[in-house]
PDB file of N, CA and C in Angstrom:
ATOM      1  N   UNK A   1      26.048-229.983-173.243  1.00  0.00           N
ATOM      2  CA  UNK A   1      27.312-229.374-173.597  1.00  0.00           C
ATOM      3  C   UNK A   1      27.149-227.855-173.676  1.00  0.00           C
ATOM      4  N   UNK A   2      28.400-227.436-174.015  1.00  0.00           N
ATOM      5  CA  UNK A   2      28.226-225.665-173.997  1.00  0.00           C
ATOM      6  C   UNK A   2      27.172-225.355-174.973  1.00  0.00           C
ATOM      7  N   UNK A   3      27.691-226.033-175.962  1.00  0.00           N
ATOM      8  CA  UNK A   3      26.814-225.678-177.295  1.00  0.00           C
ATOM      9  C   UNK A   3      25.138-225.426-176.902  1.00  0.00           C
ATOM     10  N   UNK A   4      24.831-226.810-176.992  1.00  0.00           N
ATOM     11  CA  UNK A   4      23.428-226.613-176.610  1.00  0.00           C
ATOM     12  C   UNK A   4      23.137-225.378-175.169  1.00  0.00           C
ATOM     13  N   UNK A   5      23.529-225.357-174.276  1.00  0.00           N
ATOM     14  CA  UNK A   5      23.514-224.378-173.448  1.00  0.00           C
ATOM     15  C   UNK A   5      23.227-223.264-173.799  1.00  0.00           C
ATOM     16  N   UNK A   6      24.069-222.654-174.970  1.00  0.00           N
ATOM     17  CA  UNK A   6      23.716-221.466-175.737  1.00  0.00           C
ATOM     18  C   UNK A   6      22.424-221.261-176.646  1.00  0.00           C
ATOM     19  N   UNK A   7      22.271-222.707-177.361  1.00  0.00           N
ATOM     20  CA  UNK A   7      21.323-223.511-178.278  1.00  0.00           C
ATOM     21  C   UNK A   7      19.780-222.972-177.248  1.00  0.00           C
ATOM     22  N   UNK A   8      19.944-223.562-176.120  1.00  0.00           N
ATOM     23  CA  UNK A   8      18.417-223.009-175.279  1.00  0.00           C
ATOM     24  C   UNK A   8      18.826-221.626-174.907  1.00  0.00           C
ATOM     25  N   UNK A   9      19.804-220.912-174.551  1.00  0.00           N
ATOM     26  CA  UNK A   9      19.810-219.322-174.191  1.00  0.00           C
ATOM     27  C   UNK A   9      19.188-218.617-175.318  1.00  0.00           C
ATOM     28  N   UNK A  10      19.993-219.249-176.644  1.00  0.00           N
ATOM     29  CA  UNK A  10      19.513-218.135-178.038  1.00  0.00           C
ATOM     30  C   UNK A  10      17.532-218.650-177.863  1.00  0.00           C
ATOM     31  N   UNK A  11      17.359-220.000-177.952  1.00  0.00           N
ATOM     32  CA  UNK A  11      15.832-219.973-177.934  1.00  0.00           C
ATOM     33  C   UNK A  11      15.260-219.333-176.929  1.00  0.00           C
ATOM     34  N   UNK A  12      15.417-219.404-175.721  1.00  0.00           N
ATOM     35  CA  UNK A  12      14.711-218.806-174.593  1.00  0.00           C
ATOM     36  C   UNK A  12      14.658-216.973-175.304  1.00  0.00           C
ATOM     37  N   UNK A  13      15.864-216.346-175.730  1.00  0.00           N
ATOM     38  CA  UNK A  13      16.014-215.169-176.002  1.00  0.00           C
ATOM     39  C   UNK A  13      14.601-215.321-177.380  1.00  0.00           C
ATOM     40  N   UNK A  14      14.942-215.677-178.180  1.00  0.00           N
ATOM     41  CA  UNK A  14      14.036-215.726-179.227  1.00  0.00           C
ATOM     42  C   UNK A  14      12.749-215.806-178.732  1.00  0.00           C
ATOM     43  N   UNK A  15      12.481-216.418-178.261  1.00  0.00           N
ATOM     44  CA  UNK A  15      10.804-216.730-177.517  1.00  0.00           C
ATOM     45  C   UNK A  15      10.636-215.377-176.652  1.00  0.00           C
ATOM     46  N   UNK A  16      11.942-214.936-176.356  1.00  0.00           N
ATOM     47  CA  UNK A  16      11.131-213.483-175.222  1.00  0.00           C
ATOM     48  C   UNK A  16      11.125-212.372-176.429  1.00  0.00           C
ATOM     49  N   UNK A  17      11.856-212.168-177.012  1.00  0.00           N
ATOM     50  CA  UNK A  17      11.337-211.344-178.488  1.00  0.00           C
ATOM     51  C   UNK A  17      10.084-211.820-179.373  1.00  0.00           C
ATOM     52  N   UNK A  18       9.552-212.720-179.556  1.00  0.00           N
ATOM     53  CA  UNK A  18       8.150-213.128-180.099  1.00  0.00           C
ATOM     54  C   UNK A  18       6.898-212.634-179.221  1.00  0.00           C
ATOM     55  N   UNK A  19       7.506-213.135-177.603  1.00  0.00           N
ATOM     56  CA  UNK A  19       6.419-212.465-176.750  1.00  0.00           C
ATOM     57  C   UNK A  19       6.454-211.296-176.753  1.00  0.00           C
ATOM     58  N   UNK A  20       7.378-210.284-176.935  1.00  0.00           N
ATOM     59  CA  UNK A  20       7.368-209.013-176.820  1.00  0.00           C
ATOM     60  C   UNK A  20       6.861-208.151-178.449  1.00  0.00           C
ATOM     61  N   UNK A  21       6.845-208.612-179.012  1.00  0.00           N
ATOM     62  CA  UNK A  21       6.517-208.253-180.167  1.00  0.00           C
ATOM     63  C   UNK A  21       5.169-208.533-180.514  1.00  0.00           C
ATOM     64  N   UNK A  22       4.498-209.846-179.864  1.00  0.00           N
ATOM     65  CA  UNK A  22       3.130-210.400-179.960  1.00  0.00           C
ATOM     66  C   UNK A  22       2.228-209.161-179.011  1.00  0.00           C
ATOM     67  N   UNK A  23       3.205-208.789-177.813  1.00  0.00           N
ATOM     68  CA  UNK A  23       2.647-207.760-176.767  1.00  0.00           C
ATOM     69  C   UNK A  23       2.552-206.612-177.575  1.00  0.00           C
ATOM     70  N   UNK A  24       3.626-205.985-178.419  1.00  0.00           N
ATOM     71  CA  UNK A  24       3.189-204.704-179.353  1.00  0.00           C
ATOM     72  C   UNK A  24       2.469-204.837-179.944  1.00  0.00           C
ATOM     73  N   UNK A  25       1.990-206.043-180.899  1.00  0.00           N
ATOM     74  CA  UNK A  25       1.138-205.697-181.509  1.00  0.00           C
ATOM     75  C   UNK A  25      -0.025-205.640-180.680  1.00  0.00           C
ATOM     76  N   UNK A  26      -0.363-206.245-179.632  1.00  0.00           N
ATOM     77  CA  UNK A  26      -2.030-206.626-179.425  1.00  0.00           C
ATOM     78  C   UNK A  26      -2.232-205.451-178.584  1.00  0.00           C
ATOM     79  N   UNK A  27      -0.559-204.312-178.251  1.00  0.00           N
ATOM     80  CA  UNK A  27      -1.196-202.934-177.787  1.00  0.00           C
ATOM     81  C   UNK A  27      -1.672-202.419-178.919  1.00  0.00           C
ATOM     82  N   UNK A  28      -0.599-202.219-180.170  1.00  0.00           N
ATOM     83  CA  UNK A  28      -0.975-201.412-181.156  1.00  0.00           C
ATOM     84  C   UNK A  28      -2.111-201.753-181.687  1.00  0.00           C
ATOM     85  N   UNK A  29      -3.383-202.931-181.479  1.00  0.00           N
ATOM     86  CA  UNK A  29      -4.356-203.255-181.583  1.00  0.00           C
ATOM     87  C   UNK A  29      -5.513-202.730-180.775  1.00  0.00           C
ATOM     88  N   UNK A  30      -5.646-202.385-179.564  1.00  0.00           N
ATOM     89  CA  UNK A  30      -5.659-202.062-178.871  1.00  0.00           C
ATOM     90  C   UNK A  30      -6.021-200.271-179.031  1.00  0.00           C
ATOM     91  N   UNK A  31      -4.995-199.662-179.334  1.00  0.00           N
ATOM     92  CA  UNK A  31      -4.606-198.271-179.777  1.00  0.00           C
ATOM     93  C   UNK A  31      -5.399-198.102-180.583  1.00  0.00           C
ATOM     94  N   UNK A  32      -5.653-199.004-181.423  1.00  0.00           N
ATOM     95  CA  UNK A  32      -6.585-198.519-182.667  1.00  0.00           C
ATOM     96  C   UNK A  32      -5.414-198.351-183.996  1.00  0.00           C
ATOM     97  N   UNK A  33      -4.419-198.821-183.563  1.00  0.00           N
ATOM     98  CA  UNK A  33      -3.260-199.005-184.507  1.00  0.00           C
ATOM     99  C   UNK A  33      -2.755-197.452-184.522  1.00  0.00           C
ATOM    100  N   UNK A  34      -3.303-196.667-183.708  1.00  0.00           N
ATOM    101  CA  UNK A  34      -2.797-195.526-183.615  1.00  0.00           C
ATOM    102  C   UNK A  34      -1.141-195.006-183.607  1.00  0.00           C
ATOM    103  N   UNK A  35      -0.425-194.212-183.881  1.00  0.00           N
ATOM    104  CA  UNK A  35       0.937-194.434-183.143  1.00  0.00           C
ATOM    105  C   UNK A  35       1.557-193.346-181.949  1.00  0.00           C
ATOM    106  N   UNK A  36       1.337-193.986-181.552  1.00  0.00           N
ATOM    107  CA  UNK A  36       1.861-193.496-180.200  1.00  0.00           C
ATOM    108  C   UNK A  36       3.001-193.758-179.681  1.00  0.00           C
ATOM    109  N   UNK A  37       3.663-192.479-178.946  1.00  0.00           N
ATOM    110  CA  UNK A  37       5.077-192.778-178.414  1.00  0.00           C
ATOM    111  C   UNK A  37       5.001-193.601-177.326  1.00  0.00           C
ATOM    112  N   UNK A  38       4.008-194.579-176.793  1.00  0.00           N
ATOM    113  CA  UNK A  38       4.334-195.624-176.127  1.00  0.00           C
ATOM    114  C   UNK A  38       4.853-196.736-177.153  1.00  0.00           C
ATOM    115  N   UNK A  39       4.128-197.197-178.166  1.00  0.00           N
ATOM    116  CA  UNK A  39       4.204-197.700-179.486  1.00  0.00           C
ATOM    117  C   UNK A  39       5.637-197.555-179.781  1.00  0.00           C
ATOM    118  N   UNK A  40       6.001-195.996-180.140  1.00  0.00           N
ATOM    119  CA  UNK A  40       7.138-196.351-180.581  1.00  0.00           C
ATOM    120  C   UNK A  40       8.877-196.224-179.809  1.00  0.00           C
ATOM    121  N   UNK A  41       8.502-195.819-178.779  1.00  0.00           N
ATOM    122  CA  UNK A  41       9.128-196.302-177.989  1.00  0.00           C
ATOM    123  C   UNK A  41       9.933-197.842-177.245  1.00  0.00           C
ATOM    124  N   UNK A  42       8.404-198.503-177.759  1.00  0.00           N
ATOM    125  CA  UNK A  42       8.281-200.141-177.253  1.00  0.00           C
ATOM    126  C   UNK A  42       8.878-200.715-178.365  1.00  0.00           C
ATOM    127  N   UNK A  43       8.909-199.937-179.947  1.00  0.00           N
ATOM    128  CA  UNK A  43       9.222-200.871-180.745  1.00  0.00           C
ATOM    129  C   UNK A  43      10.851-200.333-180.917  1.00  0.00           C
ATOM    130  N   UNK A  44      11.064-199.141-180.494  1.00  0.00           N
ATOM    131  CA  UNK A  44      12.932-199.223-180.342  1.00  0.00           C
ATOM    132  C   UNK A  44      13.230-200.142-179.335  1.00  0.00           C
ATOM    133  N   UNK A  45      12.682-200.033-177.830  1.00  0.00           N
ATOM    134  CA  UNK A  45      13.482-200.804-177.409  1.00  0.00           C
ATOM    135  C   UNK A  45      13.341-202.478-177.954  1.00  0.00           C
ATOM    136  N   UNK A  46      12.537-202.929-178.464  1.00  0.00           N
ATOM    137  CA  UNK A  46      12.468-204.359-178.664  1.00  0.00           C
ATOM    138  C   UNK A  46      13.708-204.298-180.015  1.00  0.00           C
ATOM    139  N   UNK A  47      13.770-202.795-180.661  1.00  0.00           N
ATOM    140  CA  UNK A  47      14.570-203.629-182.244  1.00  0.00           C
ATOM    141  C   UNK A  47      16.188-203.667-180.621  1.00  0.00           C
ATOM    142  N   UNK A  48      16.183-202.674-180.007  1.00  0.00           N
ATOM    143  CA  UNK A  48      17.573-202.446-179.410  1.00  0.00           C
ATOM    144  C   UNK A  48      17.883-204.308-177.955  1.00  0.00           C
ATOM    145  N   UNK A  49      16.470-204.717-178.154  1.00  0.00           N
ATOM    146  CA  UNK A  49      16.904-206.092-177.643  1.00  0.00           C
ATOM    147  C   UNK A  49      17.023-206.964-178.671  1.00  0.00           C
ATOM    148  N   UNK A  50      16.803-207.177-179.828  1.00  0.00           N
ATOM    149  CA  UNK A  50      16.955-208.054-180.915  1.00  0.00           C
ATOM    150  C   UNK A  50      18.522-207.836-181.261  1.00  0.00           C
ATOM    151  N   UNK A  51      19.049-206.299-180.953  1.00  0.00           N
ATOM    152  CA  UNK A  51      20.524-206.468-181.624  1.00  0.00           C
ATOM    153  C   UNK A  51      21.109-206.302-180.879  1.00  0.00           C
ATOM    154  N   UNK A  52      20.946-206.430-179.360  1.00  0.00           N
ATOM    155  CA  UNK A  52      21.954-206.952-178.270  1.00  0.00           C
ATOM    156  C   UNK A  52      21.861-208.378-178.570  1.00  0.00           C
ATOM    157  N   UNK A  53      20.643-208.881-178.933  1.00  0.00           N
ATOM    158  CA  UNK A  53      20.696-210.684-179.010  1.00  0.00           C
ATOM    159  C   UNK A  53      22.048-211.193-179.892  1.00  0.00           C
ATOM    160  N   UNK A  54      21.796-210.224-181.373  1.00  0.00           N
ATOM    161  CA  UNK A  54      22.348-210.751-182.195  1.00  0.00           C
ATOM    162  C   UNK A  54      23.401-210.794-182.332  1.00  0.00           C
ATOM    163  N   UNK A  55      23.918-209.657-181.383  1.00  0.00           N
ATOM    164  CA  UNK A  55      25.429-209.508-181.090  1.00  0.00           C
ATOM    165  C   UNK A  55      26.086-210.017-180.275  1.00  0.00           C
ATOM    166  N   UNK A  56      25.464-210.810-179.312  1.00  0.00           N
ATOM    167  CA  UNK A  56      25.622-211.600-178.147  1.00  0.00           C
ATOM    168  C   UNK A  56      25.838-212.830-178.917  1.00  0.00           C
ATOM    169  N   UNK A  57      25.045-213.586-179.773  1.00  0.00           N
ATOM    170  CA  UNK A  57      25.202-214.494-180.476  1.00  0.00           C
ATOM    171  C   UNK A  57      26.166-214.255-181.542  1.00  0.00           C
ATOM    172  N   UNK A  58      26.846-213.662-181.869  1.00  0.00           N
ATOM    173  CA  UNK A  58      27.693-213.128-182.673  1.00  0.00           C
ATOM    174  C   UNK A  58      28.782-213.323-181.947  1.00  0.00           C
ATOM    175  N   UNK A  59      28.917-212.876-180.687  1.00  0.00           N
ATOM    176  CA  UNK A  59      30.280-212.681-180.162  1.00  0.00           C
ATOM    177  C   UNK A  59      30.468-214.586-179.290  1.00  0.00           C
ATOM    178  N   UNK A  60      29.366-215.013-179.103  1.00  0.00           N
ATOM    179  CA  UNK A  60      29.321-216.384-178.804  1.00  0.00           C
ATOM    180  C   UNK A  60      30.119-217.263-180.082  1.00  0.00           C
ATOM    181  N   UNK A  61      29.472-217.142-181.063  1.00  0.00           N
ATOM    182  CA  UNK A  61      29.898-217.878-182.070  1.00  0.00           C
ATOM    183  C   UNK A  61      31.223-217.854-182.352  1.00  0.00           C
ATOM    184  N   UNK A  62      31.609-216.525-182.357  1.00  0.00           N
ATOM    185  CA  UNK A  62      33.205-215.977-182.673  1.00  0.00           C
ATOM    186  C   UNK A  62      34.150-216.639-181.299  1.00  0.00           C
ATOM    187  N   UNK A  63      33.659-216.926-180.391  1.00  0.00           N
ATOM    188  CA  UNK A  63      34.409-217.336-179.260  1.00  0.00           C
ATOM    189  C   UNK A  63      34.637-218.595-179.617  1.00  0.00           C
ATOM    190  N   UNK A  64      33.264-219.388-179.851  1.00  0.00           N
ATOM    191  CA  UNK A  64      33.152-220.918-179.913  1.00  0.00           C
ATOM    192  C   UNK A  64      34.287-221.338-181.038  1.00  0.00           C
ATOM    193  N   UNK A  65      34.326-220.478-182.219  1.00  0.00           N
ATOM    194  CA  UNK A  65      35.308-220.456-183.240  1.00  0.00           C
ATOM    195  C   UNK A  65      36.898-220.804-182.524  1.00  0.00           C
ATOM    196  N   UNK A  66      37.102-219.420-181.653  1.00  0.00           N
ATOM    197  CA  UNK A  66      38.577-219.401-181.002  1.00  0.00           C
ATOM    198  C   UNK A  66      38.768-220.627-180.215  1.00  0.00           C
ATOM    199  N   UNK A  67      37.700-221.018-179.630  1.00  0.00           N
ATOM    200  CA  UNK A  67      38.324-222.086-178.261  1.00  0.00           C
ATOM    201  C   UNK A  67      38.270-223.585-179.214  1.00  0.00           C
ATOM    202  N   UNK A  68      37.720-223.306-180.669  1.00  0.00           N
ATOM    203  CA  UNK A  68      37.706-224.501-181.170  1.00  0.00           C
ATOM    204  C   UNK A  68      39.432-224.518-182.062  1.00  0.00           C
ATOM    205  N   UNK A  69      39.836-223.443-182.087  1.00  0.00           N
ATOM    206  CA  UNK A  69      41.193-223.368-182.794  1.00  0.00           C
ATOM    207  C   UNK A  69      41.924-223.363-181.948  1.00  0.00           C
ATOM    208  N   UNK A  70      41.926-223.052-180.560  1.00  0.00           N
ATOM    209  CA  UNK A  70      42.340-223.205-179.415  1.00  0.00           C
ATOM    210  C   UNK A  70      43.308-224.852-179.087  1.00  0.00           C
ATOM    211  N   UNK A  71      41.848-225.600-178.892  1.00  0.00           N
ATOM    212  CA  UNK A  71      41.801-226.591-179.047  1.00  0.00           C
ATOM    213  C   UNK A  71      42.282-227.344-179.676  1.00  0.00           C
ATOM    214  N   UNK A  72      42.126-227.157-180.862  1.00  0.00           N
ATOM    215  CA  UNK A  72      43.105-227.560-182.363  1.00  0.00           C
ATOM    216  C   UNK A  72      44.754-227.306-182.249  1.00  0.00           C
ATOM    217  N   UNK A  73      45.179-226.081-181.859  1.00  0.00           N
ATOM    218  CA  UNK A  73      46.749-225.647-181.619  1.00  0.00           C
ATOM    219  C   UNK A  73      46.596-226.665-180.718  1.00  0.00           C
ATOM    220  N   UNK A  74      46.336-226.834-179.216  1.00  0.00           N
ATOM    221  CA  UNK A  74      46.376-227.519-178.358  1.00  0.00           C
ATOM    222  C   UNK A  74      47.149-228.920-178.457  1.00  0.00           C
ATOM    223  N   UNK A  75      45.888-229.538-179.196  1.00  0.00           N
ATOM    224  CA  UNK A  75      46.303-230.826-179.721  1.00  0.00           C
ATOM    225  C   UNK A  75      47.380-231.249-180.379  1.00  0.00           C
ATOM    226  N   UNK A  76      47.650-230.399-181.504  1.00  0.00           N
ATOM    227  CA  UNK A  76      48.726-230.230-182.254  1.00  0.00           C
ATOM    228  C   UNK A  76      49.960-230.282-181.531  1.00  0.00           C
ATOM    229  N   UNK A  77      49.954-229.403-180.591  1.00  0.00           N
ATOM    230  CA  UNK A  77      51.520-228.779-179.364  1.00  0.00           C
ATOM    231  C   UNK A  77      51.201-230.670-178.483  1.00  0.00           C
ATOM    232  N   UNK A  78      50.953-231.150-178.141  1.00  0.00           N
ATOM    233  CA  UNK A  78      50.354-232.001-177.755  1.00  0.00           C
ATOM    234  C   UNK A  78      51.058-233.082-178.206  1.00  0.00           C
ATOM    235  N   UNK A  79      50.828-233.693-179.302  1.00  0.00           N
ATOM    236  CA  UNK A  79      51.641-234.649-180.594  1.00  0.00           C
ATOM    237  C   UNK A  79      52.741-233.844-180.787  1.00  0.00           C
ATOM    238  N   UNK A  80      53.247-232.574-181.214  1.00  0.00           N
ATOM    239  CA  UNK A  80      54.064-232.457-180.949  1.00  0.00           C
ATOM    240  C   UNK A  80      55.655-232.755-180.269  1.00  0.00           C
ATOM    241  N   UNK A  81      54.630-232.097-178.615  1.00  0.00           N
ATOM    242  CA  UNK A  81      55.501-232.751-177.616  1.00  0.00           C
ATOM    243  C   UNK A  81      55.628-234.344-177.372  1.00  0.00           C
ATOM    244  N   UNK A  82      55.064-235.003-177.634  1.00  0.00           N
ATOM    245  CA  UNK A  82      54.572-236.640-177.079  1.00  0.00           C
ATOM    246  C   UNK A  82      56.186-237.054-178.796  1.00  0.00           C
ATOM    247  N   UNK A  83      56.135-236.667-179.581  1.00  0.00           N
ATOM    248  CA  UNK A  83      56.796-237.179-181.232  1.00  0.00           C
ATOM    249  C   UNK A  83      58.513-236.514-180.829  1.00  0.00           C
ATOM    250  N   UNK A  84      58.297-235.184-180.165  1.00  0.00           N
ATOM    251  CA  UNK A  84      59.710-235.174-179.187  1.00  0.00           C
ATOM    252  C   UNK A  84      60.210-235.858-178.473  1.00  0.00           C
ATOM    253  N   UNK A  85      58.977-236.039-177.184  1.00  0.00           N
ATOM    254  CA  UNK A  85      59.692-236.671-176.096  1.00  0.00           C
ATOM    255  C   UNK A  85      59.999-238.404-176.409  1.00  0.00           C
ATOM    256  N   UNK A  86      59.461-238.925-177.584  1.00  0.00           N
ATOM    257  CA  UNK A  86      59.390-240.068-178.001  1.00  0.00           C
ATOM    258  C   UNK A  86      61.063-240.333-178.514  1.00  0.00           C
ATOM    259  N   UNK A  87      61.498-239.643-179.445  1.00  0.00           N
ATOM    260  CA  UNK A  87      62.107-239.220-180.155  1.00  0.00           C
ATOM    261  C   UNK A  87      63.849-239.127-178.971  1.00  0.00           C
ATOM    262  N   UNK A  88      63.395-238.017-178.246  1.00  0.00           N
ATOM    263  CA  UNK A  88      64.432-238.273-177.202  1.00  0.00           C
ATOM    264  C   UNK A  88      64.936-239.408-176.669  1.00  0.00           C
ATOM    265  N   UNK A  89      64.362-239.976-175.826  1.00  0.00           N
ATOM    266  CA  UNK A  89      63.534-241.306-175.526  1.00  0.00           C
ATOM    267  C   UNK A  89      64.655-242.459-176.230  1.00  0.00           C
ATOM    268  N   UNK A  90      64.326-242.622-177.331  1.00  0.00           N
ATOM    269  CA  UNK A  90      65.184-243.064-178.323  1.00  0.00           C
ATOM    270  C   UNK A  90      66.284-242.617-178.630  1.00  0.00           C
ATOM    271  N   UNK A  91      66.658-241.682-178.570  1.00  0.00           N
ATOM    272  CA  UNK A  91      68.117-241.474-179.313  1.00  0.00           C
ATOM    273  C   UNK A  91      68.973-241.575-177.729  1.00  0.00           C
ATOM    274  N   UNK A  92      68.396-241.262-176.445  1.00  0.00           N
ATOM    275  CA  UNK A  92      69.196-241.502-175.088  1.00  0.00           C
ATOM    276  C   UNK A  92      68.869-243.345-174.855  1.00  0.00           C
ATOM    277  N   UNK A  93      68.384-243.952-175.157  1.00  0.00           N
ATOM    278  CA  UNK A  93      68.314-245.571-175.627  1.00  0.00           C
ATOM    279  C   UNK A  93      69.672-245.979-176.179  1.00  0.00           C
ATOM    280  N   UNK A  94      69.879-245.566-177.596  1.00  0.00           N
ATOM    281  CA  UNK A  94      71.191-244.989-178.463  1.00  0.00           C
ATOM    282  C   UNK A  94      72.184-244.739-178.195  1.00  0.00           C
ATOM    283  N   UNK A  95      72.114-243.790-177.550  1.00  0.00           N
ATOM    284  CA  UNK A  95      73.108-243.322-176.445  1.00  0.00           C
ATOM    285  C   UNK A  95      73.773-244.183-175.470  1.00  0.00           C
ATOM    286  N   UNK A  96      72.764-244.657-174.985  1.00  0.00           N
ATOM    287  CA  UNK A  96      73.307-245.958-173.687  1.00  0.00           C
ATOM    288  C   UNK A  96      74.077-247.054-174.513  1.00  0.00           C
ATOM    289  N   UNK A  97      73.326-247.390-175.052  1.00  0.00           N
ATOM    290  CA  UNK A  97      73.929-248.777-175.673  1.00  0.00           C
ATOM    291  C   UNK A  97      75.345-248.101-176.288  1.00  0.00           C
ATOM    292  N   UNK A  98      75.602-246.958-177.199  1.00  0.00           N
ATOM    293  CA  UNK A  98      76.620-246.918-177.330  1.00  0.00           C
ATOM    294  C   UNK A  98      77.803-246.961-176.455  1.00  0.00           C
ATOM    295  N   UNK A  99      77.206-245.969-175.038  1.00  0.00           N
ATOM    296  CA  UNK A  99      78.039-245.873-174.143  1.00  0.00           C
ATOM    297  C   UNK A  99      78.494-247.516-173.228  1.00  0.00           C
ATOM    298  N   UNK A 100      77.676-248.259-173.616  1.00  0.00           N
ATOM    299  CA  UNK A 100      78.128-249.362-172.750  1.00  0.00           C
ATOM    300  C   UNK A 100      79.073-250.547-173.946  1.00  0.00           C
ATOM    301  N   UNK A 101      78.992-249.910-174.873  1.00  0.00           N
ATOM    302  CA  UNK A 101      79.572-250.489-176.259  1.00  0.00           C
ATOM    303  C   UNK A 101      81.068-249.889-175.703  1.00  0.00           C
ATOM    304  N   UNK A 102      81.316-248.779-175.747  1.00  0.00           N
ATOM    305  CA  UNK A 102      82.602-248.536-175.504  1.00  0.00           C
ATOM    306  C   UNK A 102      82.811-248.874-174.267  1.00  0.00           C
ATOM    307  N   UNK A 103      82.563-248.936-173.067  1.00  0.00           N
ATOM    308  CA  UNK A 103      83.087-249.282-171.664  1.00  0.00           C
ATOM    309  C   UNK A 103      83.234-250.762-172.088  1.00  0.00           C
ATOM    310  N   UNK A 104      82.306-251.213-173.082  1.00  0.00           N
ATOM    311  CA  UNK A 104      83.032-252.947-172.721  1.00  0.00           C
ATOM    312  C   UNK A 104      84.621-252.760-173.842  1.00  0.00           C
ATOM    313  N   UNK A 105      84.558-252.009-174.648  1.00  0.00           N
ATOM    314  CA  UNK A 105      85.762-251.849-175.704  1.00  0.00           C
ATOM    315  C   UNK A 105      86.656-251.400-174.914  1.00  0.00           C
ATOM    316  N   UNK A 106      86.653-250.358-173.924  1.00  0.00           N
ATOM    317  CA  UNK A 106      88.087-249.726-172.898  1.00  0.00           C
ATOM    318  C   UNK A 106      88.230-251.050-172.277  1.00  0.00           C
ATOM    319  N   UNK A 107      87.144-251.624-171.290  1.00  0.00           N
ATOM    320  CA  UNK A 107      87.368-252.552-170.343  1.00  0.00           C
ATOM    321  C   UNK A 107      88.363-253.828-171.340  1.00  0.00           C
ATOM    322  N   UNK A 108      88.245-253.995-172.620  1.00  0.00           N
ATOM    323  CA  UNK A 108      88.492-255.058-173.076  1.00  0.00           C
ATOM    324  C   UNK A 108      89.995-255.106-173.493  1.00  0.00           C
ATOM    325  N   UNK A 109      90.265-253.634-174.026  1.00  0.00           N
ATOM    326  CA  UNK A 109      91.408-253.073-174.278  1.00  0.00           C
ATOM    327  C   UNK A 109      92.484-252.872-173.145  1.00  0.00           C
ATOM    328  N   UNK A 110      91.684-252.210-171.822  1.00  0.00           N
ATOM    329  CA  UNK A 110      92.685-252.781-170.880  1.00  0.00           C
ATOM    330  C   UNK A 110      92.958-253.899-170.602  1.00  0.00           C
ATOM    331  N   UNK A 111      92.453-255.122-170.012  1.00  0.00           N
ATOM    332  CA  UNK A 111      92.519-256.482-169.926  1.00  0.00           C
ATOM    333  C   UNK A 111      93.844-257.101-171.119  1.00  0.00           C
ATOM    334  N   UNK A 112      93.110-256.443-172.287  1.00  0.00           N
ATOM    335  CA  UNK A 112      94.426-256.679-173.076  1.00  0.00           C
ATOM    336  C   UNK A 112      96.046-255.949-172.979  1.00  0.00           C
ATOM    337  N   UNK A 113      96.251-254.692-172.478  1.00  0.00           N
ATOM    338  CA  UNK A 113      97.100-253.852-172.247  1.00  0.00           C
ATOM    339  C   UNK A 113      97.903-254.776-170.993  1.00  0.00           C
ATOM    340  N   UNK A 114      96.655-255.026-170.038  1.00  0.00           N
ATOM    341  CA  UNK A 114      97.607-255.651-168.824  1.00  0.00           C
ATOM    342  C   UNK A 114      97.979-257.163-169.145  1.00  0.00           C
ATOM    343  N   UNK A 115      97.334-258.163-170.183  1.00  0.00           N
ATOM    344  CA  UNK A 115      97.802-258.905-170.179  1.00  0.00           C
ATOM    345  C   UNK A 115      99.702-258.872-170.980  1.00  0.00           C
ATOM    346  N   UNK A 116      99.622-257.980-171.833  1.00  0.00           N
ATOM    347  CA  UNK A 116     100.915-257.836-172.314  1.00  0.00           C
ATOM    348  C   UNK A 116     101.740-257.670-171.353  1.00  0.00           C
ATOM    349  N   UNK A 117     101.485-256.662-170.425  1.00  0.00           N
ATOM    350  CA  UNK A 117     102.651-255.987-169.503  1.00  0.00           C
ATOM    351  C   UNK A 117     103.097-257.216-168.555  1.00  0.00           C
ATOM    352  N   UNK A 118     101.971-258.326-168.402  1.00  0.00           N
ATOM    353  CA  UNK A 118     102.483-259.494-168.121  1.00  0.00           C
ATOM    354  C   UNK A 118     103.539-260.101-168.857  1.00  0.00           C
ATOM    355  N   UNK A 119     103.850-260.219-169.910  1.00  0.00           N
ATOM    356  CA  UNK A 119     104.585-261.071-171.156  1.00  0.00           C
ATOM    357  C   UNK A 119     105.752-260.665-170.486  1.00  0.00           C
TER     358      UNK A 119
END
């Protein structure tokens, strides 16, 4: 499903920030723990990929939110319409029968009209 889809994107992302961070340190090991503007260079850009992640997952979540209220109105308009058209449905049912209620009452009323004009 979508979910999980995202579920392995956020892990795959997470796992490439562990490797990249496992890689700073074993330079800054390396260095002599020295600091160096390779060092700190490497460690802005890794914080500036951690908060594209987090904001990416942020703006995921906030979506997943909308298309789930989405969804929800959806359904709703949905029953809605189906409790209308039901509804219609029925009262033109109503309708008929009344209307064939009176055509047999005219039809019956004439029959009677012409039988007089016989008398």
């Amino acid at each position: 499903s979508e979910r999980d889809n995202f579920k392995l994107l956020y892990d795959q992302s997470s796992d490439e920030v562990r490797r990249l961070r496992r890689e700073l340190l074993q330079r800054d090991a390396s260095l002599g723990g020295q600091h160096s503007p390779l060092r700190h260079s490497t460690q802005i850009l890794l914080k500036q990929v951690e908060q594209e992640r987090d904001d990416a997952l942020q703006r995921i979540s906030h979506l997943q939110h909308e298309r789930d209220s989405l969804q929800e109105r959806l359904r709703i308009s949905t029953e809605s319409e189906k409790v209308n058209r039901d509804l219609i449905e029925l009262k033109s049912g109503k309708t008929e029968a009344d209307l064939k209620e009176v055509i047999s009452e005219r039809d019956e009323l004439a029959s009677r009209v012409a039988s007089l004009r016989d008398l």
